[in-house]
C-alpha atoms as a PDB file:
ATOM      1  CA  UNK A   1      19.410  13.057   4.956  1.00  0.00           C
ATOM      2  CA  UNK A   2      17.458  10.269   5.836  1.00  0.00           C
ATOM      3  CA  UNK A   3      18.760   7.186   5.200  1.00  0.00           C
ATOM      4  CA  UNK A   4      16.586   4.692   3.481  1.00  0.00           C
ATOM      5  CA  UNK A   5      16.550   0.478   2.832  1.00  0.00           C
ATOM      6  CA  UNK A   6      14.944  -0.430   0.063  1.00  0.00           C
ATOM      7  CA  UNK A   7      12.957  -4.612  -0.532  1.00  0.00           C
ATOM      8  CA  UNK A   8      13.025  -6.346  -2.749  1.00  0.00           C
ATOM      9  CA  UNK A   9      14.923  -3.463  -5.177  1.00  0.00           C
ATOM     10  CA  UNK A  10      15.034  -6.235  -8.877  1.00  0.00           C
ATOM     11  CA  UNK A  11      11.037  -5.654  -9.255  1.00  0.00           C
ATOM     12  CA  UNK A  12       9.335  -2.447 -10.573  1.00  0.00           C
ATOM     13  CA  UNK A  13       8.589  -0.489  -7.674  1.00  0.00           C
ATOM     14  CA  UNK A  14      12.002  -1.540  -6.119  1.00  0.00           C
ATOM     15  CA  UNK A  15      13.502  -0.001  -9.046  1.00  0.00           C
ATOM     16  CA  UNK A  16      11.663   2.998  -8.995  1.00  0.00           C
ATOM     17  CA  UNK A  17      12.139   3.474  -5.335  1.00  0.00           C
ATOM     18  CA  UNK A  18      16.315   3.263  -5.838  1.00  0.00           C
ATOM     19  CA  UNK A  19      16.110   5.906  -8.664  1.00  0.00           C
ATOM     20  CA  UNK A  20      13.667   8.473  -6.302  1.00  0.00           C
ATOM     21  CA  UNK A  21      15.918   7.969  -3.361  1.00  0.00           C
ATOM     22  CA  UNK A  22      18.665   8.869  -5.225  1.00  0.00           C
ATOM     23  CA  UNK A  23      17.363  11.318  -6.875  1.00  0.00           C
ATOM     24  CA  UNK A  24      15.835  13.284  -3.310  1.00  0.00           C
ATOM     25  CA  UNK A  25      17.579  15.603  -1.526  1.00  0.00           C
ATOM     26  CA  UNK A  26      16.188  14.502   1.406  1.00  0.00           C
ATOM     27  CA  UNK A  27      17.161  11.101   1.048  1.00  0.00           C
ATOM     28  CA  UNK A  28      19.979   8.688   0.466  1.00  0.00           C
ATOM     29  CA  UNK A  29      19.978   5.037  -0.313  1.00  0.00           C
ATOM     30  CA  UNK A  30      21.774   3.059   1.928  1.00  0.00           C
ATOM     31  CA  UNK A  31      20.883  -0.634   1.576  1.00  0.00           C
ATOM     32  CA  UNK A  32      19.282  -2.396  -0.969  1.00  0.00           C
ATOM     33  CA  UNK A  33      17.789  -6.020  -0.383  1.00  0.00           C
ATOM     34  CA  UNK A  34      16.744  -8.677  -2.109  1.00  0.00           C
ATOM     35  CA  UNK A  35      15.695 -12.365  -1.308  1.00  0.00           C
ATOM     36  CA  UNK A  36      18.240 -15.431  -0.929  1.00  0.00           C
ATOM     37  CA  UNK A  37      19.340 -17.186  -4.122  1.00  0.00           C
ATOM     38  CA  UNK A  38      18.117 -13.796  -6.435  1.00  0.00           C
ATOM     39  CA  UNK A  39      20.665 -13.492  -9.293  1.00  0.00           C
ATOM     40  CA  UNK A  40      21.077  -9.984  -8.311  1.00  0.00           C
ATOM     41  CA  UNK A  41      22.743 -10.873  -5.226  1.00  0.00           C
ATOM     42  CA  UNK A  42      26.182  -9.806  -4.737  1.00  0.00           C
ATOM     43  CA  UNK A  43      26.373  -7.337  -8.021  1.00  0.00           C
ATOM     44  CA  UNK A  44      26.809  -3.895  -7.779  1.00  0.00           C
ATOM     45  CA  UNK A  45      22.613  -2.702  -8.055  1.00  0.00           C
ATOM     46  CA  UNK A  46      23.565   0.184 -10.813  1.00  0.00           C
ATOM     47  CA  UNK A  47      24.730  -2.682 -13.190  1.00  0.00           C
ATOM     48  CA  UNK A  48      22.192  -4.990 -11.768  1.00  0.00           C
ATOM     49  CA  UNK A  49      19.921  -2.596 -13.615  1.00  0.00           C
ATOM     50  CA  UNK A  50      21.298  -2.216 -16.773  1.00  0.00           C
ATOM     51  CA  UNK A  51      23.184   1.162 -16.102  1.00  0.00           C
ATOM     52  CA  UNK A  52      25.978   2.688 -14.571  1.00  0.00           C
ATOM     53  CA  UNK A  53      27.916   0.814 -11.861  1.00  0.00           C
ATOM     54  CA  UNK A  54      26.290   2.668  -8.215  1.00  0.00           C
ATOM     55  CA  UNK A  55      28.315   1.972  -5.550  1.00  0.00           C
ATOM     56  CA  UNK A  56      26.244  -0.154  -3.605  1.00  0.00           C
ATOM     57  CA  UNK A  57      26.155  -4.197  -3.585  1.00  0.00           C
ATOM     58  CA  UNK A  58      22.824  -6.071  -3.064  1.00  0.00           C
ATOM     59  CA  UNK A  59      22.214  -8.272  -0.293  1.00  0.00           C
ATOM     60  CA  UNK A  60      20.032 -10.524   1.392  1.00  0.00           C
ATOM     61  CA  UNK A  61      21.561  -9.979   4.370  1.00  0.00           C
ATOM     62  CA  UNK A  62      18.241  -8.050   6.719  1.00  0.00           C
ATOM     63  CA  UNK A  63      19.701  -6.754  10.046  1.00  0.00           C
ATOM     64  CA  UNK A  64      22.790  -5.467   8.202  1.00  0.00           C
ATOM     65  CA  UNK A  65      20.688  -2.987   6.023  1.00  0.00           C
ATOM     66  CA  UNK A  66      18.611  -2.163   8.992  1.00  0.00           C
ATOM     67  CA  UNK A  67      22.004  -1.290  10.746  1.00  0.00           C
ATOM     68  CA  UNK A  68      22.495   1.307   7.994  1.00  0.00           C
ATOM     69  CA  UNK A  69      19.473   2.549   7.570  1.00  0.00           C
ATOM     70  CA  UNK A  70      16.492   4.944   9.613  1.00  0.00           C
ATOM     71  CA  UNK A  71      13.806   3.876   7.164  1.00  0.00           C
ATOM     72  CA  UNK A  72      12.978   0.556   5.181  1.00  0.00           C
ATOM     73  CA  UNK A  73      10.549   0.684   2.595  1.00  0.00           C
ATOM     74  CA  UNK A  74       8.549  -2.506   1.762  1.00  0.00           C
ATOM     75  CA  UNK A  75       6.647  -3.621  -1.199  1.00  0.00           C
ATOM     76  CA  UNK A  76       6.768  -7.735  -1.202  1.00  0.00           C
ATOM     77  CA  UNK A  77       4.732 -10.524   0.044  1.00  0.00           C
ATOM     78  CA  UNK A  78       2.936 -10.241   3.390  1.00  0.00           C
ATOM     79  CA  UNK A  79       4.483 -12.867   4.802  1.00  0.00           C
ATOM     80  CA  UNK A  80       8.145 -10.890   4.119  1.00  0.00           C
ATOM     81  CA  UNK A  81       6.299  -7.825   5.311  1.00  0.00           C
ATOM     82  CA  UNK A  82       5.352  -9.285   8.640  1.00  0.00           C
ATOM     83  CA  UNK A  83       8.528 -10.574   9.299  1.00  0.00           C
ATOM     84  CA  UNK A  84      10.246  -7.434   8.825  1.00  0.00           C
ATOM     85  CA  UNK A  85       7.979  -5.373  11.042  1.00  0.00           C
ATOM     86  CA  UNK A  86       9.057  -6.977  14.078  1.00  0.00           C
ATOM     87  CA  UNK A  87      12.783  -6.865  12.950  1.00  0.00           C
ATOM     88  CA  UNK A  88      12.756  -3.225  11.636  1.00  0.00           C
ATOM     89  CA  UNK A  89      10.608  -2.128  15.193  1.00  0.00           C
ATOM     90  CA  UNK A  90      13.831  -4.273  17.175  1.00  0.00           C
ATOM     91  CA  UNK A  91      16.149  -2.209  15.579  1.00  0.00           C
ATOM     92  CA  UNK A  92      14.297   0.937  15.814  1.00  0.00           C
ATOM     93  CA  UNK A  93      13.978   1.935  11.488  1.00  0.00           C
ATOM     94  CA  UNK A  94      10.333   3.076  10.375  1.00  0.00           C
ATOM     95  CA  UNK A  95       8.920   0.572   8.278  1.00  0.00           C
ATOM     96  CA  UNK A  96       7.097   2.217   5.406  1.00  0.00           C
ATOM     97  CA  UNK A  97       4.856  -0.858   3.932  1.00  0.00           C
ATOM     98  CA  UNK A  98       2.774  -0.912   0.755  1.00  0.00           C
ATOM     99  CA  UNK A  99       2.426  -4.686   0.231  1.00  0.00           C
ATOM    100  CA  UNK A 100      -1.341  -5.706  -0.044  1.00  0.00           C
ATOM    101  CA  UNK A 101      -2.938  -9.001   0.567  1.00  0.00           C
ATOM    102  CA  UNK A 102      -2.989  -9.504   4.474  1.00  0.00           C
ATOM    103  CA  UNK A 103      -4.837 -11.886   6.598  1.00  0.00           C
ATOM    104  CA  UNK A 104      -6.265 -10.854   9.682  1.00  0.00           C
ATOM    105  CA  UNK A 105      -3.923 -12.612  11.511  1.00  0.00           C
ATOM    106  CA  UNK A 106      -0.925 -10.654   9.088  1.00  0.00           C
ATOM    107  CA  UNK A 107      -2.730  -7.173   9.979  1.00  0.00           C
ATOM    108  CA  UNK A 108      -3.155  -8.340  14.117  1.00  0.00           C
ATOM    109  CA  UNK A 109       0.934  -8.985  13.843  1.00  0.00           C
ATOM    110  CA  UNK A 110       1.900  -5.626  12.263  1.00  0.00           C
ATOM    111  CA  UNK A 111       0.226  -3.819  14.222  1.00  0.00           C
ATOM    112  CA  UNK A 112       1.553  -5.394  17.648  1.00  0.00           C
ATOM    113  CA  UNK A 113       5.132  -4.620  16.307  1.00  0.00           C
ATOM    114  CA  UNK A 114       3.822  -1.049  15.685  1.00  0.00           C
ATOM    115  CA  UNK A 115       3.357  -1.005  19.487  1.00  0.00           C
ATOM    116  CA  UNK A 116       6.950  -0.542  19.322  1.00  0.00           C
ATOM    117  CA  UNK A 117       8.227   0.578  16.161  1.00  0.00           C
ATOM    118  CA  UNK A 118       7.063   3.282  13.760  1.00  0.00           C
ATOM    119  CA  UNK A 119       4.955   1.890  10.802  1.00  0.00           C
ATOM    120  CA  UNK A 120       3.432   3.287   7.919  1.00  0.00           C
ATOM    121  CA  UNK A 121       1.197   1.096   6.047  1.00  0.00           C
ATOM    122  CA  UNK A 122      -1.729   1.746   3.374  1.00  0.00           C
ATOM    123  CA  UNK A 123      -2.805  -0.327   0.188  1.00  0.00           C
ATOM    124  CA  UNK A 124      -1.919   2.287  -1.464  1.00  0.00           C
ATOM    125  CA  UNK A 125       0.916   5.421  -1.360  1.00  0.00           C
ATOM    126  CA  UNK A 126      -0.791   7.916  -3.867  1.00  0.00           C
ATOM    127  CA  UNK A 127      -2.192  11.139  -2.517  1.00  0.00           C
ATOM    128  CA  UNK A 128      -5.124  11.007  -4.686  1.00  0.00           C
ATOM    129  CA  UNK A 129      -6.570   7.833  -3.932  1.00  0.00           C
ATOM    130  CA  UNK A 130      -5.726   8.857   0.113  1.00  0.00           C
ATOM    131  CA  UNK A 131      -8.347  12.102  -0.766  1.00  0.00           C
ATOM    132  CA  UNK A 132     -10.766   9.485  -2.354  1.00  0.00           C
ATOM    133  CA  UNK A 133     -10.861   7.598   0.861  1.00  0.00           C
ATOM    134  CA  UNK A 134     -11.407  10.510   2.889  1.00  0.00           C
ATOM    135  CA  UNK A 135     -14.187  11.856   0.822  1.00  0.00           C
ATOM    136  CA  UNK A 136     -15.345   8.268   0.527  1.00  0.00           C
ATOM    137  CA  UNK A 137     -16.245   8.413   3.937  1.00  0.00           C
ATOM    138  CA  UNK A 138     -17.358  11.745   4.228  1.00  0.00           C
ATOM    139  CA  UNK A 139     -20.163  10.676   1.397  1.00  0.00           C
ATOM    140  CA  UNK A 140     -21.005   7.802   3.118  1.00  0.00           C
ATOM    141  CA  UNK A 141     -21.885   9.548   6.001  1.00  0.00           C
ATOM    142  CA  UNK A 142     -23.962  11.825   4.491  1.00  0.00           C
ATOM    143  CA  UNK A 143     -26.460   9.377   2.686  1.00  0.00           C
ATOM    144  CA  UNK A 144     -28.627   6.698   3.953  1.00  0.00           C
ATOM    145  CA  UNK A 145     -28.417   2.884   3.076  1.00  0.00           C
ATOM    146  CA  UNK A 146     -30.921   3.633   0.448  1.00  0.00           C
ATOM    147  CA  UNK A 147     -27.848   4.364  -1.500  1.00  0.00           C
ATOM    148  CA  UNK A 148     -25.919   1.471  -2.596  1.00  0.00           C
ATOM    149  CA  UNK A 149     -22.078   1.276  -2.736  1.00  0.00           C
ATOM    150  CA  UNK A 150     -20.272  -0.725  -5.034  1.00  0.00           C
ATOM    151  CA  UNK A 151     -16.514  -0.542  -5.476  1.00  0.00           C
ATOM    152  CA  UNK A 152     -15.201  -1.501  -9.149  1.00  0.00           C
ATOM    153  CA  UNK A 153     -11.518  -2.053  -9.722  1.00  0.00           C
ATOM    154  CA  UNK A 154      -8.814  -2.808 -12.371  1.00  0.00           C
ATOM    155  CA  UNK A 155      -5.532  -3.520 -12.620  1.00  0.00           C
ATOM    156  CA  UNK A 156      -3.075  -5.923 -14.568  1.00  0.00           C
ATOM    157  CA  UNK A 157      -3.069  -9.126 -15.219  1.00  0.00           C
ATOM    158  CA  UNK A 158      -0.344 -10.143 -12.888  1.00  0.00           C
ATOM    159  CA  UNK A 159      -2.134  -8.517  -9.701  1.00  0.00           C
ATOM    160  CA  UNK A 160      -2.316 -11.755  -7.659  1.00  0.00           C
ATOM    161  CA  UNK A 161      -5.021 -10.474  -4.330  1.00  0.00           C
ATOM    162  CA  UNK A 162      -8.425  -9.269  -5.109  1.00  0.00           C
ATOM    163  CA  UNK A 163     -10.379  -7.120  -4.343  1.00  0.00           C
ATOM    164  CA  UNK A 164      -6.749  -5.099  -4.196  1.00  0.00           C
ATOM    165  CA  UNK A 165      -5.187  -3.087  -1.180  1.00  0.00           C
ATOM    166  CA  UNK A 166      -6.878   0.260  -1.918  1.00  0.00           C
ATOM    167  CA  UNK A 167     -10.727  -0.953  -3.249  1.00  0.00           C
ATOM    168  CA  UNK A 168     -10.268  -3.065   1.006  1.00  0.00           C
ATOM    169  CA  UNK A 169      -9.001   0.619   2.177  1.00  0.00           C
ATOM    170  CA  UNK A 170     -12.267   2.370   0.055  1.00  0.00           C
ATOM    171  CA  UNK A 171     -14.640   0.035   1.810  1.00  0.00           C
ATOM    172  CA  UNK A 172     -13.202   0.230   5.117  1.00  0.00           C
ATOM    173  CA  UNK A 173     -13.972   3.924   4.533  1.00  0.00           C
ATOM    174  CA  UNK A 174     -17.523   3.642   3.760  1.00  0.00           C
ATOM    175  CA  UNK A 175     -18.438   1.414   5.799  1.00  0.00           C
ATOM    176  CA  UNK A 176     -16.802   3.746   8.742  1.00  0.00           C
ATOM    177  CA  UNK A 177     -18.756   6.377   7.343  1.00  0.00           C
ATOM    178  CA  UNK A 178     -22.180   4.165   8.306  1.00  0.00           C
ATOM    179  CA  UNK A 179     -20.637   3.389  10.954  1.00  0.00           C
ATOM    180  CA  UNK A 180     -20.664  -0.131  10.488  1.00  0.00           C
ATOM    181  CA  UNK A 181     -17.913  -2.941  10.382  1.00  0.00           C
ATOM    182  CA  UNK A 182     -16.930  -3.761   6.933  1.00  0.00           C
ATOM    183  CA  UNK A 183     -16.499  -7.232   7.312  1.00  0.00           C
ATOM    184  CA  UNK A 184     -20.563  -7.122   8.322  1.00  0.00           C
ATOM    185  CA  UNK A 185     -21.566  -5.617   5.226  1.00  0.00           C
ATOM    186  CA  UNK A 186     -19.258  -6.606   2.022  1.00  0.00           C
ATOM    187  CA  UNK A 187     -20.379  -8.796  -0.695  1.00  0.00           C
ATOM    188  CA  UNK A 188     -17.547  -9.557  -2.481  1.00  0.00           C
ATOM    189  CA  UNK A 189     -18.728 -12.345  -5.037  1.00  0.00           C
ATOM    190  CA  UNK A 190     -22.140 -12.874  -7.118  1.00  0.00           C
ATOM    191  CA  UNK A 191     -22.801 -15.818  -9.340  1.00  0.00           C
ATOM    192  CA  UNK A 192     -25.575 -17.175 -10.152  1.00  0.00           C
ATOM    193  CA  UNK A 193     -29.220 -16.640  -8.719  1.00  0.00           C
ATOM    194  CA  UNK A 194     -28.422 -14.258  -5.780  1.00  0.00           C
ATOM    195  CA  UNK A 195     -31.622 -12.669  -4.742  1.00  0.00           C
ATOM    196  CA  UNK A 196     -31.781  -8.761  -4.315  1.00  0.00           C
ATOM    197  CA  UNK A 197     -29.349  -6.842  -3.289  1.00  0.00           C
ATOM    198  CA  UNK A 198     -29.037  -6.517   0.837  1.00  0.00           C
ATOM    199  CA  UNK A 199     -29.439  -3.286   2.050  1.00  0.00           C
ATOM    200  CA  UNK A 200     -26.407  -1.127   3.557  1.00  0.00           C
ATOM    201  CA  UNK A 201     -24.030  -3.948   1.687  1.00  0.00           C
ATOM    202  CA  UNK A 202     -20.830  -2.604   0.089  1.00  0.00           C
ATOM    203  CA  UNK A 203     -19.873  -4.402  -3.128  1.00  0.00           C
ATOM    204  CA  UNK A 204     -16.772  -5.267  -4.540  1.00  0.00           C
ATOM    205  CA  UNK A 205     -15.905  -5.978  -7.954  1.00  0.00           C
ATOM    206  CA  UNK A 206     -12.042  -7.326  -9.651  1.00  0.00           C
ATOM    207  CA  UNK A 207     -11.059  -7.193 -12.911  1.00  0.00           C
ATOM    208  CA  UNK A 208      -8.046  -7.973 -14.230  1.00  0.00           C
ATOM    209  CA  UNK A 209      -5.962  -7.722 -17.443  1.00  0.00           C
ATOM    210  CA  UNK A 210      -3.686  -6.035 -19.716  1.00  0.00           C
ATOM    211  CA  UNK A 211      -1.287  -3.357 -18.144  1.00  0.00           C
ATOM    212  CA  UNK A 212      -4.025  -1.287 -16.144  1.00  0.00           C
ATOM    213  CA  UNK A 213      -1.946   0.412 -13.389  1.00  0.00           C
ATOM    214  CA  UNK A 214      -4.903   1.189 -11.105  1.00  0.00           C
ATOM    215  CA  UNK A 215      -8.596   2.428 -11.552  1.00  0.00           C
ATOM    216  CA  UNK A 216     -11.148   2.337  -8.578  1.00  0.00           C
ATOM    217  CA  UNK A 217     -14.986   3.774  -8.762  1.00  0.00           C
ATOM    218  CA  UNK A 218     -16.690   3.809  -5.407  1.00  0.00           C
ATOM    219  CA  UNK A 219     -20.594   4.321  -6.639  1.00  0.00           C
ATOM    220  CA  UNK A 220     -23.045   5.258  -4.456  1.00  0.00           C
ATOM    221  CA  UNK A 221     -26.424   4.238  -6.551  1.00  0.00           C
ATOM    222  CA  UNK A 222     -29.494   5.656  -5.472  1.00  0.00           C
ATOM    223  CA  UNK A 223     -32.995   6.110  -7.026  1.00  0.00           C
ATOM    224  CA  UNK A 224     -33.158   8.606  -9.976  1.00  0.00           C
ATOM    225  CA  UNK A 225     -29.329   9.422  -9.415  1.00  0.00           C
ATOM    226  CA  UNK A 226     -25.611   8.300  -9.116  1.00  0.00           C
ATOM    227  CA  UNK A 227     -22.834   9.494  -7.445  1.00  0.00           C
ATOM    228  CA  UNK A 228     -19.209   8.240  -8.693  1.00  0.00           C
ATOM    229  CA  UNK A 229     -16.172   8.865  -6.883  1.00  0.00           C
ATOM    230  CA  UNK A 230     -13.022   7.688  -9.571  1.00  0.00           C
ATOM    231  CA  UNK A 231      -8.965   7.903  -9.432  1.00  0.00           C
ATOM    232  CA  UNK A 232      -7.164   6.498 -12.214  1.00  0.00           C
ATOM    233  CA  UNK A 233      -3.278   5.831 -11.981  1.00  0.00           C
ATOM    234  CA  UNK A 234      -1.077   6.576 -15.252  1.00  0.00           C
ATOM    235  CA  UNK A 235       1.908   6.399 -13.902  1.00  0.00           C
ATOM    236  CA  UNK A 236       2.956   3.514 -11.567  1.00  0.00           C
ATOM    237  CA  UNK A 237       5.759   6.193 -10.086  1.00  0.00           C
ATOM    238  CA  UNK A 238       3.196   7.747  -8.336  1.00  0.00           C
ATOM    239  CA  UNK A 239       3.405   4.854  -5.458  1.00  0.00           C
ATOM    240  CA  UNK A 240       6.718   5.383  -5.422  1.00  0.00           C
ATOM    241  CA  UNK A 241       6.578   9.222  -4.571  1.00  0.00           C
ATOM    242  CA  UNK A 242       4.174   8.594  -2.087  1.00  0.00           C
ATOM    243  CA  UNK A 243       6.279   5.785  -0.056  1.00  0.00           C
ATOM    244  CA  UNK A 244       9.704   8.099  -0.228  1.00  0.00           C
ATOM    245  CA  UNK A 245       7.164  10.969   1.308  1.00  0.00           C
ATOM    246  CA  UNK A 246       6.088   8.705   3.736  1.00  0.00           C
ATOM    247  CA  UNK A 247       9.579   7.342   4.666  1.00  0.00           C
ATOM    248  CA  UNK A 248      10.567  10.700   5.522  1.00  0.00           C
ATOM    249  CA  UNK A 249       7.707  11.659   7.249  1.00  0.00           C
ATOM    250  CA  UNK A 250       7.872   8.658   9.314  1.00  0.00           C
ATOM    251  CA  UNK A 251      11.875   8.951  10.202  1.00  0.00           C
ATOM    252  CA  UNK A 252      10.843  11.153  13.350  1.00  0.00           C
ATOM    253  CA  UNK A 253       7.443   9.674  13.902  1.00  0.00           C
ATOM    254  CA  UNK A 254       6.221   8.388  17.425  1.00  0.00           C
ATOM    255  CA  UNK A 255       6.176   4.588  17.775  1.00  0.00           C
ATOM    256  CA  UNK A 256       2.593   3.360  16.180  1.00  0.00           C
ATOM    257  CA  UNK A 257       0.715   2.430  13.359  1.00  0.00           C
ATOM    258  CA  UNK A 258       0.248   5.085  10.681  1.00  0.00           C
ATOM    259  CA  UNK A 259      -1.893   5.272   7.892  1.00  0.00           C
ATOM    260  CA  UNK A 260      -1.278   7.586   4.674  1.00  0.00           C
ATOM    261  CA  UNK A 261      -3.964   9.957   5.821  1.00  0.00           C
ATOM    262  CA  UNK A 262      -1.602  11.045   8.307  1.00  0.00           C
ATOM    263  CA  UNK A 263       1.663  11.669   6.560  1.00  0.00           C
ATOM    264  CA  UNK A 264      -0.669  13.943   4.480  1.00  0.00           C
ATOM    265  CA  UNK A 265      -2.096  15.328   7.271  1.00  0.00           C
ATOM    266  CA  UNK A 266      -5.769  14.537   6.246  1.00  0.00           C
END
């Protein structure tokens, strides 16, 4: 059984990670975390979340679930996430991460802690959108600039990074399929009089509203014909799934930095 921490466990995917840990038989849950001065802290987390009393008592207290635990899983705020890289790698638990929104400086931190420790990390868990970045790439290697790429997104209202984690992880893709950096090539805002499109850019477009879970379209636009690669989430648990798969893949990982594509093997 591998024993699994779980952030920030009062918001959505915290609560859906407690109930598919418990529910695996691979897994158990054996700390549950949340940050100092949350209204959970202290109360048993079953009755914390409007059910039956569980067993285990929230906490804010870090190194003492990392103590109990081989995994931590990790969907907060970079700045929490960067944090506990370096203090899950000290204590030698895999840190399965699927907070979005880093820096540079954020990513240039997790992965020195990964020189260490065992980290999985990708903007996003699900294995269909980790087969739309790998065929996102494989597209973009087989046609020429002359075809455009734009990458649409949606999601809710309450999103607060744009473009999100996994339209940043589609355009890393394509532009590694040109072989290009993607910081070089994106165009991530147009207003106004903008002048033709550059050639070999990668476009991103945001929206956001309502309770869209996830859609992406990477669009590769060329003349007389379009080519649209699309995932659409239903089901927010689907994140979830992935992380727990990841946590248990990563339990007897070598230390380093580890994207989705390898816990699926892709």
């Amino acid at each position: 059984m591998v024993r699994i921490a779980v952030m920030g466990a009062s918001g959505r995917m915290g609560q859906m990670l407690v109930r598919l840990v418990d529910d695996s038989a691979e897994t158990t849950l054996a700390a549950v975390v949340e940050r100092a001065g949350h209204d959970w802290l202290g109360r048993d987390l079953g009755q914390a979340m409007g059910g039956a009393a569980h067993g285990l008592v929230v906490t804010d207290d870090v190194d003492g679930a990392l103590a109990q635990s081989d995994v931590v899983i990790d969907f907060t705020t970079p700045a929490v996430s960067v944090a506990l890289a370096h203090r899950a790698a000290a204590a030698g638990v895999a840190h399965v991460i699927g907070t979005t929104g880093f820096s540079d400086e954020d990513l240039a931190a997790i992965a020195q802690a990964g020189q260490t420790g065992r980290i999985v990390r990708a903007g996003n868990m699900s294995l269909g959108v980790n087969l739309l970045v790998k065929l996102t790439r494989q597209v973009a290697a087989a046609l020429g600039t002359e075809y455009d790429i734009e990458i649409v997104e949606a999601h809710h209202r309450h999103k607060v990074d744009a473009p999100s984690g996994t339209a940043l992880m589609l355009g890393e893709a394509a532009a590694a399929g040109r072989g290009v950096a993607l910081d070089a090539v994106a165009d991530r805002a147009r207003d106004g009089i903008t002048g033709a499109r550059a050639q070999g850019a990668i476009g991103f477009h945001a929206i956001r509203g309502g309770d869209y879970i996830g859609e992406h379209d990477v669009i590769f636009a060329g003349e007389g014909e379009r080519i649209v690669l699309r995932h659409v989430a239903s089901d927010r648990a689907l994140f979830a799934r992935g992380a727990v798969r990841a946590a248990i893949w990563a339990q007897s990982a070598a230390p380093g930095e580890y994207s989705m594509l390898d816990v699926l093997g892709l």
